[in-house]
PDB file of N, CA and C in Angstrom:
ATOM      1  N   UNK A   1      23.027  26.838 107.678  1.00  0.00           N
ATOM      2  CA  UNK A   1      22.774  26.297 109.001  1.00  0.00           C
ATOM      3  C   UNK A   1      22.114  24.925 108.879  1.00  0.00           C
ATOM      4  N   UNK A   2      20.831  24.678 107.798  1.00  0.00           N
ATOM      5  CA  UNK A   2      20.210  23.571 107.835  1.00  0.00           C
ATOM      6  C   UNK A   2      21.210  22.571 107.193  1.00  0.00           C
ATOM      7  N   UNK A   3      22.078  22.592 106.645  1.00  0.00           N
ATOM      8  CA  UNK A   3      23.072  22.275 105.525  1.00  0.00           C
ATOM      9  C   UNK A   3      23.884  21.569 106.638  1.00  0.00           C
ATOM     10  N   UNK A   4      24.328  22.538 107.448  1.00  0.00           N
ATOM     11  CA  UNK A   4      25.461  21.641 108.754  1.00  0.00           C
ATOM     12  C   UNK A   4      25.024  20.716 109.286  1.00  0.00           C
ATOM     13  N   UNK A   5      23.844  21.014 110.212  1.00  0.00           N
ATOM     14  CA  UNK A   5      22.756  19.946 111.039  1.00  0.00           C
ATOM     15  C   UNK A   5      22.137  19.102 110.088  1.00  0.00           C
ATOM     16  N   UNK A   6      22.213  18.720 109.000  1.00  0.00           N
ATOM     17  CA  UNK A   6      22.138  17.339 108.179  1.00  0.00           C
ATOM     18  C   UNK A   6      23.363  16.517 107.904  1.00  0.00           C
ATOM     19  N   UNK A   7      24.738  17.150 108.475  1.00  0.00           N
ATOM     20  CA  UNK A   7      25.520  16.426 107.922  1.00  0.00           C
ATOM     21  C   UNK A   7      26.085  16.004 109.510  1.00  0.00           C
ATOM     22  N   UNK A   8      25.734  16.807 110.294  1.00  0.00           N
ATOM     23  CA  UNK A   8      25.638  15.940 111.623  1.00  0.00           C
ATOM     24  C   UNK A   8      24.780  15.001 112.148  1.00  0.00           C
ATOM     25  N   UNK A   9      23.517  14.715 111.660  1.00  0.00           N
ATOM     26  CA  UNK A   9      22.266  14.186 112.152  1.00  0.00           C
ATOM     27  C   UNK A   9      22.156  12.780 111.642  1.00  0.00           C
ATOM     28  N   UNK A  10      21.187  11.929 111.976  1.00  0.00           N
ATOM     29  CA  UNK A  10      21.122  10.481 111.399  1.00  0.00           C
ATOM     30  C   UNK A  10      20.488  11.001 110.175  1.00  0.00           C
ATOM     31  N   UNK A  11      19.951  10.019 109.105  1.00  0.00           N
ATOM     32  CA  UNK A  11      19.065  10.638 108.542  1.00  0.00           C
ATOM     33  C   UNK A  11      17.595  10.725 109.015  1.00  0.00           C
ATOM     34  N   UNK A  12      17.489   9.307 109.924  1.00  0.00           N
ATOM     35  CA  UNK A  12      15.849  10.229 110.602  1.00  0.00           C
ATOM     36  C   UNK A  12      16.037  11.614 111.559  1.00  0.00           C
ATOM     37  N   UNK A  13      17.300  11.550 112.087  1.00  0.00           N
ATOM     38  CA  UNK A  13      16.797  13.193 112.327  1.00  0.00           C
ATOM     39  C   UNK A  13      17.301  14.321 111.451  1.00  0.00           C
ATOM     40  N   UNK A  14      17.397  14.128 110.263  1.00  0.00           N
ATOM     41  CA  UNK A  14      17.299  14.922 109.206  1.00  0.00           C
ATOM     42  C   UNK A  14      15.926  15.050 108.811  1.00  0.00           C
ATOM     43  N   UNK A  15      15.316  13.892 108.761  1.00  0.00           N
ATOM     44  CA  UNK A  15      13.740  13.943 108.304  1.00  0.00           C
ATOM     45  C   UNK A  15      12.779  14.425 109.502  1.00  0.00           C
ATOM     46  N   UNK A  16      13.886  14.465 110.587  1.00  0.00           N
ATOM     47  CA  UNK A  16      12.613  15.158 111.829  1.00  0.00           C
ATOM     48  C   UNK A  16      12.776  16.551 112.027  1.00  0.00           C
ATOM     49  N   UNK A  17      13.987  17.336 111.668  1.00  0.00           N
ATOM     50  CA  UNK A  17      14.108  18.363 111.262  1.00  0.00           C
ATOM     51  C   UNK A  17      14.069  19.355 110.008  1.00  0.00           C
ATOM     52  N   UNK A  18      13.779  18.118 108.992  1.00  0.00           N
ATOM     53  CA  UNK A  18      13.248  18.856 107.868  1.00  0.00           C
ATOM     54  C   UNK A  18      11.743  19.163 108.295  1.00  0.00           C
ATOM     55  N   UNK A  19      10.853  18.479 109.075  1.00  0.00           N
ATOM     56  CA  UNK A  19       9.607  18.670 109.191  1.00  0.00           C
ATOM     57  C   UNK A  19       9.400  19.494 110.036  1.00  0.00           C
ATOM     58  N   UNK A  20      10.354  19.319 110.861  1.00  0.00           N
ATOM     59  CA  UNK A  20       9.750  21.115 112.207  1.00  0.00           C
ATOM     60  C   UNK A  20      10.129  22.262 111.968  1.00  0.00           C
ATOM     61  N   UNK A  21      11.425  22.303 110.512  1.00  0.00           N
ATOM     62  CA  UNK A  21      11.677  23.669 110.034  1.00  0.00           C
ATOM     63  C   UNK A  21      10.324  23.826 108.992  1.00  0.00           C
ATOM     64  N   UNK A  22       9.862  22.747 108.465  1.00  0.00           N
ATOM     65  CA  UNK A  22       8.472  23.198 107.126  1.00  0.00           C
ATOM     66  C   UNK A  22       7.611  23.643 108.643  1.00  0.00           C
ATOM     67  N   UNK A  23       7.353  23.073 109.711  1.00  0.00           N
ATOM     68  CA  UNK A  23       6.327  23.347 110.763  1.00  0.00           C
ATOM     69  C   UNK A  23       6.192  25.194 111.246  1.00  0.00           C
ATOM     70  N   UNK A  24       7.744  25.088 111.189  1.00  0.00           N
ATOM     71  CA  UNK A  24       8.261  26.657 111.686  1.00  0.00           C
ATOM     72  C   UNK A  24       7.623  27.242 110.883  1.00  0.00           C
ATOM     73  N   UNK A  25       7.938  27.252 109.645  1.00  0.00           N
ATOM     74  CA  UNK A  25       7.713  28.122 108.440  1.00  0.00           C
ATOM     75  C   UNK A  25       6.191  28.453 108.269  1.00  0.00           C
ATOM     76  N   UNK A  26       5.447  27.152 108.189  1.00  0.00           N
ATOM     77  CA  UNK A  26       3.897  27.507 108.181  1.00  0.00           C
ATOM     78  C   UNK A  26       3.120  28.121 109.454  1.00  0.00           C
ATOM     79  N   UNK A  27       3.901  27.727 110.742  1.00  0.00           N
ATOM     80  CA  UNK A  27       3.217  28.021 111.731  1.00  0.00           C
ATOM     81  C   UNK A  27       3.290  29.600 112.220  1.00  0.00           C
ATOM     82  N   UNK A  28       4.687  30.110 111.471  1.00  0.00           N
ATOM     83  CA  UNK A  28       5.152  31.278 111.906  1.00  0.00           C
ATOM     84  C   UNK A  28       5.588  32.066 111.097  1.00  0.00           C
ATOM     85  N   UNK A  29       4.571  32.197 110.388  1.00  0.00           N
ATOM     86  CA  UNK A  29       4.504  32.828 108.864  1.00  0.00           C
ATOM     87  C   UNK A  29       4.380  34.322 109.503  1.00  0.00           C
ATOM     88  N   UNK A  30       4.148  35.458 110.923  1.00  0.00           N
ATOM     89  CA  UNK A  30       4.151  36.302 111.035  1.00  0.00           C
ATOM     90  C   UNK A  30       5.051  36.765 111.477  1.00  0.00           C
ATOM     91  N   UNK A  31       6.385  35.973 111.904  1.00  0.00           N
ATOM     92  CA  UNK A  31       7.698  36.638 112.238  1.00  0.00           C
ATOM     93  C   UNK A  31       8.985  36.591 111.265  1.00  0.00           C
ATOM     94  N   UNK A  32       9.668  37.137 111.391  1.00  0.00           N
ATOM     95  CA  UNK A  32      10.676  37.143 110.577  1.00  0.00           C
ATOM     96  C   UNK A  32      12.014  36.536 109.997  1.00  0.00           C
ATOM     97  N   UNK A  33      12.034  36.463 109.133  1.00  0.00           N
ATOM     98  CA  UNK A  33      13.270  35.436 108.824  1.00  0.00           C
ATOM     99  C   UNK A  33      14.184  35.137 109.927  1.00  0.00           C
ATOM    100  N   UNK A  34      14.787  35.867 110.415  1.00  0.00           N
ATOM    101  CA  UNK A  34      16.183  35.877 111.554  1.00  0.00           C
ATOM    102  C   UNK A  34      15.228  35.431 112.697  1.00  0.00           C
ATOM    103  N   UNK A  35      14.101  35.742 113.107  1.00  0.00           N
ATOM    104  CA  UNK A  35      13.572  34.602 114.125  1.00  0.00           C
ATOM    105  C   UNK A  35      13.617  33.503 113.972  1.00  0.00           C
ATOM    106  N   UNK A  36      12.571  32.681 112.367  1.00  0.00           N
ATOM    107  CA  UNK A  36      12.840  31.533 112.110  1.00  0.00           C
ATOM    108  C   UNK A  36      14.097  30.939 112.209  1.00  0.00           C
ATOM    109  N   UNK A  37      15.187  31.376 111.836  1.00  0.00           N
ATOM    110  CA  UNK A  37      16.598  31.384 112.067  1.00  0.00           C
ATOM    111  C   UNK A  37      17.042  30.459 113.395  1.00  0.00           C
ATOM    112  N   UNK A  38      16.666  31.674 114.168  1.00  0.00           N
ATOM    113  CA  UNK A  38      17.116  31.268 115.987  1.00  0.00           C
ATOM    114  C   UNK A  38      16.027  30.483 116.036  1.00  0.00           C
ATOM    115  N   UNK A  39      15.077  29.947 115.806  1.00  0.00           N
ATOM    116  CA  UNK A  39      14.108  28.887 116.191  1.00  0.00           C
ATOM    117  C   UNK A  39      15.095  27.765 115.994  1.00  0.00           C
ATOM    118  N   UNK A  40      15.193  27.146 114.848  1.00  0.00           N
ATOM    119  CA  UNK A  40      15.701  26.483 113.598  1.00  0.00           C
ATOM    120  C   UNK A  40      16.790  26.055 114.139  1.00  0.00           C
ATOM    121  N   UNK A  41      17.839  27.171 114.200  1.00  0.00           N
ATOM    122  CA  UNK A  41      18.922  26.685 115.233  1.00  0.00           C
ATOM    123  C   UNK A  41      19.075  25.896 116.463  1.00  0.00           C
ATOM    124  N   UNK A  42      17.796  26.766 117.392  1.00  0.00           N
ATOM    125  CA  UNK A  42      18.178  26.025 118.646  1.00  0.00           C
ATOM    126  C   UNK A  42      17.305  24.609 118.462  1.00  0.00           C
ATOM    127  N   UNK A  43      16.427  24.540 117.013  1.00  0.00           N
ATOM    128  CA  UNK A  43      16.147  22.654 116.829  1.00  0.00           C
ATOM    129  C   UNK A  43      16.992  22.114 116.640  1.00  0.00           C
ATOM    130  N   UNK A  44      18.128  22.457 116.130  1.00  0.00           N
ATOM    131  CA  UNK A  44      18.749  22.066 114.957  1.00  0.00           C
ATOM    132  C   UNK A  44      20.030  21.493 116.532  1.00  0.00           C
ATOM    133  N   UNK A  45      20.659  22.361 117.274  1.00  0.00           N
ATOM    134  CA  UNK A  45      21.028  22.046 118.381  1.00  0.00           C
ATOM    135  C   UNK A  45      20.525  21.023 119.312  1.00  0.00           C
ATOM    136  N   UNK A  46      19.195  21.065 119.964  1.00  0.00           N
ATOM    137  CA  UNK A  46      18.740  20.121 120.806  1.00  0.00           C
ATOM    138  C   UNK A  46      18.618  18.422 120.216  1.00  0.00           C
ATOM    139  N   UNK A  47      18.879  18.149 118.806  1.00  0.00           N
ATOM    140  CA  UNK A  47      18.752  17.223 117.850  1.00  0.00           C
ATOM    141  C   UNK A  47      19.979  16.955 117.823  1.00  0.00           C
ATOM    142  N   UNK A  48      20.819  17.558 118.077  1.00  0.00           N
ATOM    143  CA  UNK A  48      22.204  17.735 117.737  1.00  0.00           C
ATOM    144  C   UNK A  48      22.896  16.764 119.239  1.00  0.00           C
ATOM    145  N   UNK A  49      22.988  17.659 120.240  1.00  0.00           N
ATOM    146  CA  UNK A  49      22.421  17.162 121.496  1.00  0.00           C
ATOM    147  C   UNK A  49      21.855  15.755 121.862  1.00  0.00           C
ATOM    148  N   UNK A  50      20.637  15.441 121.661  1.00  0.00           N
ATOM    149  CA  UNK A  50      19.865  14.234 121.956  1.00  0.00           C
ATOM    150  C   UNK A  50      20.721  13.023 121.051  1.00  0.00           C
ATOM    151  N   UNK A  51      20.806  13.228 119.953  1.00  0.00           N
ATOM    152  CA  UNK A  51      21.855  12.327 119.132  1.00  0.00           C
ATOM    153  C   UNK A  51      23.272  12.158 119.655  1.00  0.00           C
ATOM    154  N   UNK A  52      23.969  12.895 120.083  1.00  0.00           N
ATOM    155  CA  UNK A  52      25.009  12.617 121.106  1.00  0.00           C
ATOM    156  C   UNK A  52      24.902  11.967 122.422  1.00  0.00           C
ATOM    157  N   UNK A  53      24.372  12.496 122.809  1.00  0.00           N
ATOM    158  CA  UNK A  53      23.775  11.508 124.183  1.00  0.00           C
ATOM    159  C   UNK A  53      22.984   9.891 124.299  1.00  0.00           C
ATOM    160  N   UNK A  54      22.282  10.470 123.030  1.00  0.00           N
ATOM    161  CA  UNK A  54      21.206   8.890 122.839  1.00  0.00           C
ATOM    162  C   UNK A  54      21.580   7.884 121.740  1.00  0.00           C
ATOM    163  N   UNK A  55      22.025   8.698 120.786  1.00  0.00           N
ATOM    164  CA  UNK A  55      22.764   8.166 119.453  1.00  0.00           C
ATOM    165  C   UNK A  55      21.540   8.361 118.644  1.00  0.00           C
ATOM    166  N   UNK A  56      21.435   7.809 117.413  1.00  0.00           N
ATOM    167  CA  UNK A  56      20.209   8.454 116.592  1.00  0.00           C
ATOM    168  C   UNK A  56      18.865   8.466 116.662  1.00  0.00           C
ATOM    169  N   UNK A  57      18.414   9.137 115.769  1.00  0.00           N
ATOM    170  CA  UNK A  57      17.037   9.341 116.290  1.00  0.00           C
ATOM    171  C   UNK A  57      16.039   8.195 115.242  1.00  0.00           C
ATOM    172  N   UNK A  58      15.364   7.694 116.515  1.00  0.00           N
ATOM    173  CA  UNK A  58      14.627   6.453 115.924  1.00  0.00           C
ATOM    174  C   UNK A  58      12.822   7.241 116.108  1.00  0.00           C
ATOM    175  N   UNK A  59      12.467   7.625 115.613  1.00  0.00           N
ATOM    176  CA  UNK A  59      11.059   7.829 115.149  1.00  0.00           C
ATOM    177  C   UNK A  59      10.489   6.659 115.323  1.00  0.00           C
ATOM    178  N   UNK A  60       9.150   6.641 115.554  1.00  0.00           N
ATOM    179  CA  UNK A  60       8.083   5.891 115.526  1.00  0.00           C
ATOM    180  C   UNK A  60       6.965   5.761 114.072  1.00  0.00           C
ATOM    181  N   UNK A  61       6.567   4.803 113.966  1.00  0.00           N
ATOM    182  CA  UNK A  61       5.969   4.918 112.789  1.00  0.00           C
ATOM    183  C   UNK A  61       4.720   6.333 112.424  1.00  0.00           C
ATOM    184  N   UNK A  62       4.115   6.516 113.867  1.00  0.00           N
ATOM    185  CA  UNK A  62       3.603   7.404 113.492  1.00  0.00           C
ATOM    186  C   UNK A  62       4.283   9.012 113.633  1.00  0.00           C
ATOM    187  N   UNK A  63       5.356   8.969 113.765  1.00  0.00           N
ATOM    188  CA  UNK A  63       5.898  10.180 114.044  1.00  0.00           C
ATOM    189  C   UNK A  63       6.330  10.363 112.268  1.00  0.00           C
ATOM    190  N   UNK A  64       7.309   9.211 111.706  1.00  0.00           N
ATOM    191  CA  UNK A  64       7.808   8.989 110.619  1.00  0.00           C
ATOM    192  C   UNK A  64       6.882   9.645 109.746  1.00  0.00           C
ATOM    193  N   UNK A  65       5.607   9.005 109.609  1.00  0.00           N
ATOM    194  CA  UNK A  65       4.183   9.516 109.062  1.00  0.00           C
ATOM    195  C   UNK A  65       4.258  10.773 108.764  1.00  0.00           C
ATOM    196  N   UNK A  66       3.575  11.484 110.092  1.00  0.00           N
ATOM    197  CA  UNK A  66       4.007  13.092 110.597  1.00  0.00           C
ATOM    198  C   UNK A  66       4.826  13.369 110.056  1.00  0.00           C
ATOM    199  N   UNK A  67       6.037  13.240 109.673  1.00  0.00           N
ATOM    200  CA  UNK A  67       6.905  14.005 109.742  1.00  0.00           C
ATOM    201  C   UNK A  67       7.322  14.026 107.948  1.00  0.00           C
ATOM    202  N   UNK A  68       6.891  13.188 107.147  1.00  0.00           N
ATOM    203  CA  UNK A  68       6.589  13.318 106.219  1.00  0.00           C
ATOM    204  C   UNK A  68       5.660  13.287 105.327  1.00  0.00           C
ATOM    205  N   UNK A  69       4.292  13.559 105.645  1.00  0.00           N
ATOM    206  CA  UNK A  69       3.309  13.403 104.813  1.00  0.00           C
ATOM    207  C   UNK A  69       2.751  15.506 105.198  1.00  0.00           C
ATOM    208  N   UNK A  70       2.046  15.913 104.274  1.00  0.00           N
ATOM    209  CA  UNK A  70       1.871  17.379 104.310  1.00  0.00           C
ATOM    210  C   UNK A  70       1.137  17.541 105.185  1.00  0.00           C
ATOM    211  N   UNK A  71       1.226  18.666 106.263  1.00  0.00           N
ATOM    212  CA  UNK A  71      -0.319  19.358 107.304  1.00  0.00           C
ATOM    213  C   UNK A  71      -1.815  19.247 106.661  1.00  0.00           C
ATOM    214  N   UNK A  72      -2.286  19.062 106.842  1.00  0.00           N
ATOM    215  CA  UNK A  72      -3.977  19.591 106.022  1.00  0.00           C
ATOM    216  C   UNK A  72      -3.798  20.963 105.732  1.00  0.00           C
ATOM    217  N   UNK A  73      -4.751  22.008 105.071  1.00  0.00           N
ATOM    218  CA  UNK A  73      -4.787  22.984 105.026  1.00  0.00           C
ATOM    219  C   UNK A  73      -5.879  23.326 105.254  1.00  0.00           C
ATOM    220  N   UNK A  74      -6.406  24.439 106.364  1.00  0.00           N
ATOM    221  CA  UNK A  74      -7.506  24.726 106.807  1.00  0.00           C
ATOM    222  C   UNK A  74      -8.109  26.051 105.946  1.00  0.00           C
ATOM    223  N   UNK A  75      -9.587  25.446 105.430  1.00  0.00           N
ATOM    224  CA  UNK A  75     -10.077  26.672 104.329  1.00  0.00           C
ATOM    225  C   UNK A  75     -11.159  27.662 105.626  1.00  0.00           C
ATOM    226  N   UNK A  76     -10.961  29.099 105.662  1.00  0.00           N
ATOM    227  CA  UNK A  76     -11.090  29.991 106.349  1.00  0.00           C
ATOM    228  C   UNK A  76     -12.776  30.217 106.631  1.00  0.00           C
ATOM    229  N   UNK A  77     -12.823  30.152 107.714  1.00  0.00           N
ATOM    230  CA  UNK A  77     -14.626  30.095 108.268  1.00  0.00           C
ATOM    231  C   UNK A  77     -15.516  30.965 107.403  1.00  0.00           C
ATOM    232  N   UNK A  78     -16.787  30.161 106.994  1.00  0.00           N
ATOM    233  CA  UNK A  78     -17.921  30.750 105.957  1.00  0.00           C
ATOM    234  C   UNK A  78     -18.225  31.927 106.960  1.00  0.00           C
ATOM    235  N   UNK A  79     -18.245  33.291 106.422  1.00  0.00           N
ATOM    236  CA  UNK A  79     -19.288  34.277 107.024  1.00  0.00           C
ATOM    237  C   UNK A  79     -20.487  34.297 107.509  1.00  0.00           C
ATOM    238  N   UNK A  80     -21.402  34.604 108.478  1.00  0.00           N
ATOM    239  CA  UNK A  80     -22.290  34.203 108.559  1.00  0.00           C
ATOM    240  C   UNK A  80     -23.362  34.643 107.478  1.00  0.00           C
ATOM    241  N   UNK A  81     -24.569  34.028 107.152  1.00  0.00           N
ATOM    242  CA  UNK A  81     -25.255  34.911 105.913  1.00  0.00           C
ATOM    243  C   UNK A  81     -26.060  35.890 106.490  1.00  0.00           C
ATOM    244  N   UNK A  82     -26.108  36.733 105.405  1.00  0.00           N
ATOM    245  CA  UNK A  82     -26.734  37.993 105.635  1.00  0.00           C
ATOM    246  C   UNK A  82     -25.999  39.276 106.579  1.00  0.00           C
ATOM    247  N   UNK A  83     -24.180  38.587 106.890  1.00  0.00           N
ATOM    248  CA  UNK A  83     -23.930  39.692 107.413  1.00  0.00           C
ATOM    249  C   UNK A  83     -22.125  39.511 106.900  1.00  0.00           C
ATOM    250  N   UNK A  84     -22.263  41.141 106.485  1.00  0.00           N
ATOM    251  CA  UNK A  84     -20.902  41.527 106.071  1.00  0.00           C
ATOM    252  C   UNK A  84     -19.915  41.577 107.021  1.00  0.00           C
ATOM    253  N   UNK A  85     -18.734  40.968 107.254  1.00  0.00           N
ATOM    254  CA  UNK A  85     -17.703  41.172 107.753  1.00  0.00           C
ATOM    255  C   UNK A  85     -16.460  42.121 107.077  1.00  0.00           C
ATOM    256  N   UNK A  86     -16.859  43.391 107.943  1.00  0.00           N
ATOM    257  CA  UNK A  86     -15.202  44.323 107.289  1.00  0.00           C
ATOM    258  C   UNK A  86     -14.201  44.069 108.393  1.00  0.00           C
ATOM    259  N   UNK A  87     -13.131  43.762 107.440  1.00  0.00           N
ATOM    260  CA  UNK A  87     -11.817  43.616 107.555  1.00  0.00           C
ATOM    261  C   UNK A  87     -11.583  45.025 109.112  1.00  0.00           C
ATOM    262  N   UNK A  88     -10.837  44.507 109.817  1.00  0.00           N
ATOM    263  CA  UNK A  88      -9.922  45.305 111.358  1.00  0.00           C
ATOM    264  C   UNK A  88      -9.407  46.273 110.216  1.00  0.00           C
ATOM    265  N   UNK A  89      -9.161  47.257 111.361  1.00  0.00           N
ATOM    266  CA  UNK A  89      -7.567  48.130 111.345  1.00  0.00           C
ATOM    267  C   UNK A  89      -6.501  47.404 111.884  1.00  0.00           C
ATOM    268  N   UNK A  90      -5.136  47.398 111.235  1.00  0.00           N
ATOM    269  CA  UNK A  90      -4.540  46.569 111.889  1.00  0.00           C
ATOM    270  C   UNK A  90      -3.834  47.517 113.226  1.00  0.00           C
ATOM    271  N   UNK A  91      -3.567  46.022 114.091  1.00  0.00           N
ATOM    272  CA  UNK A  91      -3.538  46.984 115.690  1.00  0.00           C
ATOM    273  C   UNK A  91      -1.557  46.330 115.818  1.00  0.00           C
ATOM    274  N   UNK A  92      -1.399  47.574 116.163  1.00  0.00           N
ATOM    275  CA  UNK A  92      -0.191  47.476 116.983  1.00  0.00           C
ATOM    276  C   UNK A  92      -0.095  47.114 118.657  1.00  0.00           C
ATOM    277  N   UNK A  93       1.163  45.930 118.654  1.00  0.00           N
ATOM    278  CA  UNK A  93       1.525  45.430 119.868  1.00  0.00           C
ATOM    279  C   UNK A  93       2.414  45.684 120.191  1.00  0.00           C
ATOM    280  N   UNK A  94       3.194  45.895 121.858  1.00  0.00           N
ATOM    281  CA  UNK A  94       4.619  45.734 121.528  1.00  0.00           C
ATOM    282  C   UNK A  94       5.171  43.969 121.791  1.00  0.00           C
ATOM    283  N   UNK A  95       6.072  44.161 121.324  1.00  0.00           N
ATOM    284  CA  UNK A  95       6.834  42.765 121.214  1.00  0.00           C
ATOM    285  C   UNK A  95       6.978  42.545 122.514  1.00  0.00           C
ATOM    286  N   UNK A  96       7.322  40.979 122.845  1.00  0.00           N
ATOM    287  CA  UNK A  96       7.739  40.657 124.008  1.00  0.00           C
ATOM    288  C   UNK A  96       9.431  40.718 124.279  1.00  0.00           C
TER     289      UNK A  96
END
C-alpha cells in the first residue's frame, strides 16, 4: 500500500507521508496492525486527492523539518518519594 502511494505522490508528499505513517506507528502503538492499515490508507488517499486537485505538495520549511527530523522521546514521570506505585489490573473497554 505504502509502495503504491509513493509512486503516485511528489516526493515531498512521500516525505509527508513517510512521517505520519512513523507518527501512526508511535502514536498508536495500542491498536492493531489492520487499523494502522485503514489509517495509512485513508492518508495515503487524502494526499493522493490534494495532489490531484492542487498538484504537489509543497511543505513549508518548518513542516519539511517536522517531517523529517525524529519526535523527542518522553522519559516516564519520577514516582513520588517515599511512595510505591503498584502497577493497575488491566481494565477492559468496549471498543467504539
Amino acid at each position: 500500500m505504502i509502495l503504491e502511494a509513493q509512486k503516485e505522490l511528489s516526493e515531498d508528499g512521500r516525505v509527508m507521508l513517510a512521517a505520519l505513517s512513523e507518527k501512526i506507528d508511535r502514536q498508536m502503538n495500542r491498536l492493531n496492525t489492520e487499523a494502522k492499515t485503514e489509517i495509512k490508507a485513508f492518508v495515503w488517499a487524502e494526499l493522493v486527492k490534494k495532489e490531484l486537485a492542487e498538484g504537489p505538495t509543497v511543505p513549508s520549511a518548518d513542516m519539511k523539518r517536522a517531517a523529517t527530523s525524529p519526535e523527542p522521546t518522553r522519559a516516564p514521570a519520577p514516582a513520588p518519594a517515599g511512595r510505591r506505585i503498584e502497577p493497575e489490573a488491566p481494565r477492559r473497554t468496549l471498543g467504539r
